[in-house]
N, C-alpha and C. Protein backbone atom coordinates (compact mmCIF):
# COMPACT_ATOMS: atom_id res chain seq x y z
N UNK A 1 13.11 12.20 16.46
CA UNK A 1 13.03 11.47 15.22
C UNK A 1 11.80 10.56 15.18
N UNK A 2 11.33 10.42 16.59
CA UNK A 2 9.97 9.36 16.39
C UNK A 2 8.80 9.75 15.64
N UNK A 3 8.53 11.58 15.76
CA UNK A 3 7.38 11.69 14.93
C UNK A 3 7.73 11.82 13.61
N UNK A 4 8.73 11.82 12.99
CA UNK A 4 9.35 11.73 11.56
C UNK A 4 8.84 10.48 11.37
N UNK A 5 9.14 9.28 12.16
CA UNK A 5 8.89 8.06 11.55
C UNK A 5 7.45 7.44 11.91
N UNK A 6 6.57 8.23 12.78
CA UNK A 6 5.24 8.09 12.87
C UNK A 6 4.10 9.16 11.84
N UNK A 7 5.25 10.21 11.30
CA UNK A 7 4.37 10.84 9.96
C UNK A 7 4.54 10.10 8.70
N UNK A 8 5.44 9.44 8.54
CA UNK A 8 6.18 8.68 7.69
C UNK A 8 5.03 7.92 7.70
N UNK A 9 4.99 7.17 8.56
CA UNK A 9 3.67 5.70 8.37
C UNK A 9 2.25 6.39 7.80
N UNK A 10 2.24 6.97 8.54
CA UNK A 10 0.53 8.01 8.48
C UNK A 10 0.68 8.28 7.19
N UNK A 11 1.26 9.08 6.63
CA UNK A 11 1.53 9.31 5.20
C UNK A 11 1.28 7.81 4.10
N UNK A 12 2.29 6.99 4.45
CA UNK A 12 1.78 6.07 4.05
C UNK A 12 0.72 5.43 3.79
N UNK A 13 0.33 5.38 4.56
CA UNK A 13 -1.11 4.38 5.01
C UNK A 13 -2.12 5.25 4.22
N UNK A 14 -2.21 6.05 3.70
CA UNK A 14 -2.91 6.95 2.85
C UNK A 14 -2.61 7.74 1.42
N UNK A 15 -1.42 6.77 1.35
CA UNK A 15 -0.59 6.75 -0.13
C UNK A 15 -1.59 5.83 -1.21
N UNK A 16 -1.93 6.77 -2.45
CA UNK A 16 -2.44 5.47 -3.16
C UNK A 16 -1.57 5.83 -4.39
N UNK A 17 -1.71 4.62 -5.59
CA UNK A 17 -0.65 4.35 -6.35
C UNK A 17 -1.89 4.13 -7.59
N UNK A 18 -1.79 5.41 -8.65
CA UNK A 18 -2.67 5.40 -9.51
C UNK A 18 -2.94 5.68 -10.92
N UNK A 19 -1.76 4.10 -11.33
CA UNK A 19 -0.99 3.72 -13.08
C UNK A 19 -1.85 5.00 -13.73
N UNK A 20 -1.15 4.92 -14.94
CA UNK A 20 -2.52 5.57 -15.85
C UNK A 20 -3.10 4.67 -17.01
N UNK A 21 -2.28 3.41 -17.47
CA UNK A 21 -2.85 2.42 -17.81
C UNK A 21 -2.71 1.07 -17.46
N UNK A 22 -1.79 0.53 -16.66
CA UNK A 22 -1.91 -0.61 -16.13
C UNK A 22 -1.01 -0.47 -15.00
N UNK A 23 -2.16 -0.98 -14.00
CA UNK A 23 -2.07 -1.41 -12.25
C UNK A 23 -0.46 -2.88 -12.54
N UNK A 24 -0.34 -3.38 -13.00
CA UNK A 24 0.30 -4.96 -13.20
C UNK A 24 1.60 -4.09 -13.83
N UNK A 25 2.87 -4.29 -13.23
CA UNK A 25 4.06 -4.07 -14.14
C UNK A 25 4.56 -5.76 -14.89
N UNK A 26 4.53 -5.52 -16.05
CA UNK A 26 4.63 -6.79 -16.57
C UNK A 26 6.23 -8.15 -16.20
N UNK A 27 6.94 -7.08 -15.89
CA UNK A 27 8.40 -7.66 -15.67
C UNK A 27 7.94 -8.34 -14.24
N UNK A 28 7.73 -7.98 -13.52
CA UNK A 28 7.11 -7.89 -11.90
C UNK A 28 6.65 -9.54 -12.13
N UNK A 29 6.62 -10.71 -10.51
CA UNK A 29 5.94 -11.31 -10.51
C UNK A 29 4.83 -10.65 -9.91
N UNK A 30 3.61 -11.50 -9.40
CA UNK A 30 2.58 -11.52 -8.45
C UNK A 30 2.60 -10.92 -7.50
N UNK A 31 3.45 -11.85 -6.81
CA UNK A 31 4.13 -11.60 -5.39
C UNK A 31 4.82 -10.84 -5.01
N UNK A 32 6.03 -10.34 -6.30
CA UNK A 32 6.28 -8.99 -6.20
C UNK A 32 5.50 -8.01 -5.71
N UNK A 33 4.52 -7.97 -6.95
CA UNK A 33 4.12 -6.50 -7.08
C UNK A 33 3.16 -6.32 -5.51
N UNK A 34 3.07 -7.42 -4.69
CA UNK A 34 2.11 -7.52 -3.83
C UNK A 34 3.42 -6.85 -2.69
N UNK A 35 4.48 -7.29 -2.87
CA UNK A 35 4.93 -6.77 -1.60
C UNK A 35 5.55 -4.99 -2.17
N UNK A 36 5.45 -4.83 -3.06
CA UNK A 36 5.53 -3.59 -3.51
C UNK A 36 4.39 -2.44 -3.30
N UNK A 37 3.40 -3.13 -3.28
CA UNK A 37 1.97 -2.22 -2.73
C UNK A 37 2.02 -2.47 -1.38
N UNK A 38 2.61 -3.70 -0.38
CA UNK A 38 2.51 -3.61 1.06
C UNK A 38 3.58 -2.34 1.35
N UNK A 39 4.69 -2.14 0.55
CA UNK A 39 5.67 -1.22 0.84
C UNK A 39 4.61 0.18 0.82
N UNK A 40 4.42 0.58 -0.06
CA UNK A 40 4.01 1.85 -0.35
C UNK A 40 2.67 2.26 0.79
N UNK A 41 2.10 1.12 1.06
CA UNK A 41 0.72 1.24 2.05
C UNK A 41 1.71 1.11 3.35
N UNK A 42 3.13 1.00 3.55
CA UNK A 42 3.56 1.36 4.96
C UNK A 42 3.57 0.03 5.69
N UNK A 43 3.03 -0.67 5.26
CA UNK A 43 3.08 -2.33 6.22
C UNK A 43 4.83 -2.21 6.81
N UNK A 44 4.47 -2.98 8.11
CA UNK A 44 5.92 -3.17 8.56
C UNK A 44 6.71 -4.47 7.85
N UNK A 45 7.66 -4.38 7.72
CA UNK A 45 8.43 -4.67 6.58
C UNK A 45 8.38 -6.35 7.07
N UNK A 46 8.76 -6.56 8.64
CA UNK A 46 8.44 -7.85 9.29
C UNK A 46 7.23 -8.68 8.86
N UNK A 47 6.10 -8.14 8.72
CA UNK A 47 4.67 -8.61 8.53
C UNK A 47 4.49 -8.34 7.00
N UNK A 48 5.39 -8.16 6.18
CA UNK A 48 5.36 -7.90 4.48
C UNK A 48 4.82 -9.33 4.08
N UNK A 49 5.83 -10.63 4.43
CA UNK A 49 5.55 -12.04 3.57
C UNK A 49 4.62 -12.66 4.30
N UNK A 50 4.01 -12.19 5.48
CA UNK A 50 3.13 -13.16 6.28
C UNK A 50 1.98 -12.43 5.34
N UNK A 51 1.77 -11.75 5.27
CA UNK A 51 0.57 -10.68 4.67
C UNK A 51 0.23 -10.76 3.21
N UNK A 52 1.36 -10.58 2.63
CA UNK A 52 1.51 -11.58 1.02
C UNK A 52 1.19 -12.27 1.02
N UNK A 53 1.39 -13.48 1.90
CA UNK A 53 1.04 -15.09 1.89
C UNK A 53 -0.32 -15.23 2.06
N UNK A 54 -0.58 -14.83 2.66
CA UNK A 54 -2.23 -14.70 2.93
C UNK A 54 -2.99 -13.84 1.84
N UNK A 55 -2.81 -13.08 1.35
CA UNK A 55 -3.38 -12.34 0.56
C UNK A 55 -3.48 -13.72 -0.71
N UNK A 56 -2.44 -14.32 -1.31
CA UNK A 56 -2.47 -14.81 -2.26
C UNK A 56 -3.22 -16.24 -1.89
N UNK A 57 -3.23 -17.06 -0.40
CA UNK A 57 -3.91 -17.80 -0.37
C UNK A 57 -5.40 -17.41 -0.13
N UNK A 58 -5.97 -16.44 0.10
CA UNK A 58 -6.94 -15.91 0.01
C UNK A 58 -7.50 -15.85 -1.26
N UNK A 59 -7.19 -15.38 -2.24
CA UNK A 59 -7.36 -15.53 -3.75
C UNK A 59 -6.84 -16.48 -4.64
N UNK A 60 -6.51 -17.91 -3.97
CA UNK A 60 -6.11 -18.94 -4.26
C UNK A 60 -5.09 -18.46 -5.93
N UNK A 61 -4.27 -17.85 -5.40
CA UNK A 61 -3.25 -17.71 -6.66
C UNK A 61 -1.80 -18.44 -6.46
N UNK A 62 -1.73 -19.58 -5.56
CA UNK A 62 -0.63 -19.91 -5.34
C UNK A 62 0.20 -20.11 -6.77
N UNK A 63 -0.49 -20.90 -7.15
CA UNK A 63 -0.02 -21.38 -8.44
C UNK A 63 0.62 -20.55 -9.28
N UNK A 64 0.35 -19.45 -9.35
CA UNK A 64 0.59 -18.33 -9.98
C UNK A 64 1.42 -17.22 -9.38
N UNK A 65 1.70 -16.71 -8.22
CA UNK A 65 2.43 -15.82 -7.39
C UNK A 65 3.60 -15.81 -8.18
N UNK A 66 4.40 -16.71 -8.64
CA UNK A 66 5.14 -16.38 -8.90
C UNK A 66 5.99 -16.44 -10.81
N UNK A 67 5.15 -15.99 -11.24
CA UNK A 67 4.98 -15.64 -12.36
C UNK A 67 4.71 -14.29 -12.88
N UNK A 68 5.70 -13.67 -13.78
CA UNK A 68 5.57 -12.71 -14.28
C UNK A 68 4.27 -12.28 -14.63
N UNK A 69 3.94 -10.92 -14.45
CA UNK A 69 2.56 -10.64 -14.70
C UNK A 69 2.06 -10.35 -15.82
N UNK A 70 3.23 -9.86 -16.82
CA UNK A 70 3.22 -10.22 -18.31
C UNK A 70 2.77 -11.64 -18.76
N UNK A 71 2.37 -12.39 -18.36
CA UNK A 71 1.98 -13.94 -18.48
C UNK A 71 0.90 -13.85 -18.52
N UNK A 72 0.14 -13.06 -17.71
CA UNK A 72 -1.44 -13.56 -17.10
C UNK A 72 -2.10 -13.43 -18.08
N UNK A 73 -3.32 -13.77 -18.24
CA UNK A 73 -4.29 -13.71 -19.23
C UNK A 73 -5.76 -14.10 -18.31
N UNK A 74 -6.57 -13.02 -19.33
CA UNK A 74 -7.86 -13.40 -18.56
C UNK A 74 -8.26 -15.06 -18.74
N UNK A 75 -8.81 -15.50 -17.77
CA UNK A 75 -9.29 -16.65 -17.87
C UNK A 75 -7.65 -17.45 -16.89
N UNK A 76 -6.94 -17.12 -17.07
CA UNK A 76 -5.48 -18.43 -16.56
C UNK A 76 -5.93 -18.46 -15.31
N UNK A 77 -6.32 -18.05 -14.81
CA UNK A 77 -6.46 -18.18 -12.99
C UNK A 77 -7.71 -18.37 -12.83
N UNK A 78 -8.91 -18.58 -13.65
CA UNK A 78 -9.76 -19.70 -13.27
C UNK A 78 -9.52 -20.49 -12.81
N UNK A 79 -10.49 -21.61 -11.94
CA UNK A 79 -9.80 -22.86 -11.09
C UNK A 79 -11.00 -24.03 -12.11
């Protein structure tokens, strides 16, 4: 069963996810949709919110993570 779950990852890790008009599901927060793309790219599920967290303090979106993405507007996440 190990190489089932080591094709599994591999597969993953080379999964891409490609809307046909919008990347952002509007119901979705931020942070959601961030650990929803760590899912699909295979991240281990342990290292999902450490990796989120960083991702969003990286792009200084704290403020925002957790807000529906139906909200956003160009310009709101200017600083």
């Amino acid at each position: 069963m190990l190489w089932h779950s080591t094709f599994i990852t591999q597969v993953q890790q080379n999964l891409g996810y490609c809307p046909q008009f919008d990347a952002l599901i509007d119901q979705m927060t931020g942070r959601e949709t961030l650990y929803m793309y760590a899912r699909l790219r295979g991240i281990e599920e342990s290292q999902i919110a450490s990796t989120v967290n960083q991702i969003i303090d990286i792009m200084m979106l704290n403020k925002h993570a957790d807000k529906e993405c139906g909200v956003y507007r160009y310009g709101m996440l200017c600083l």
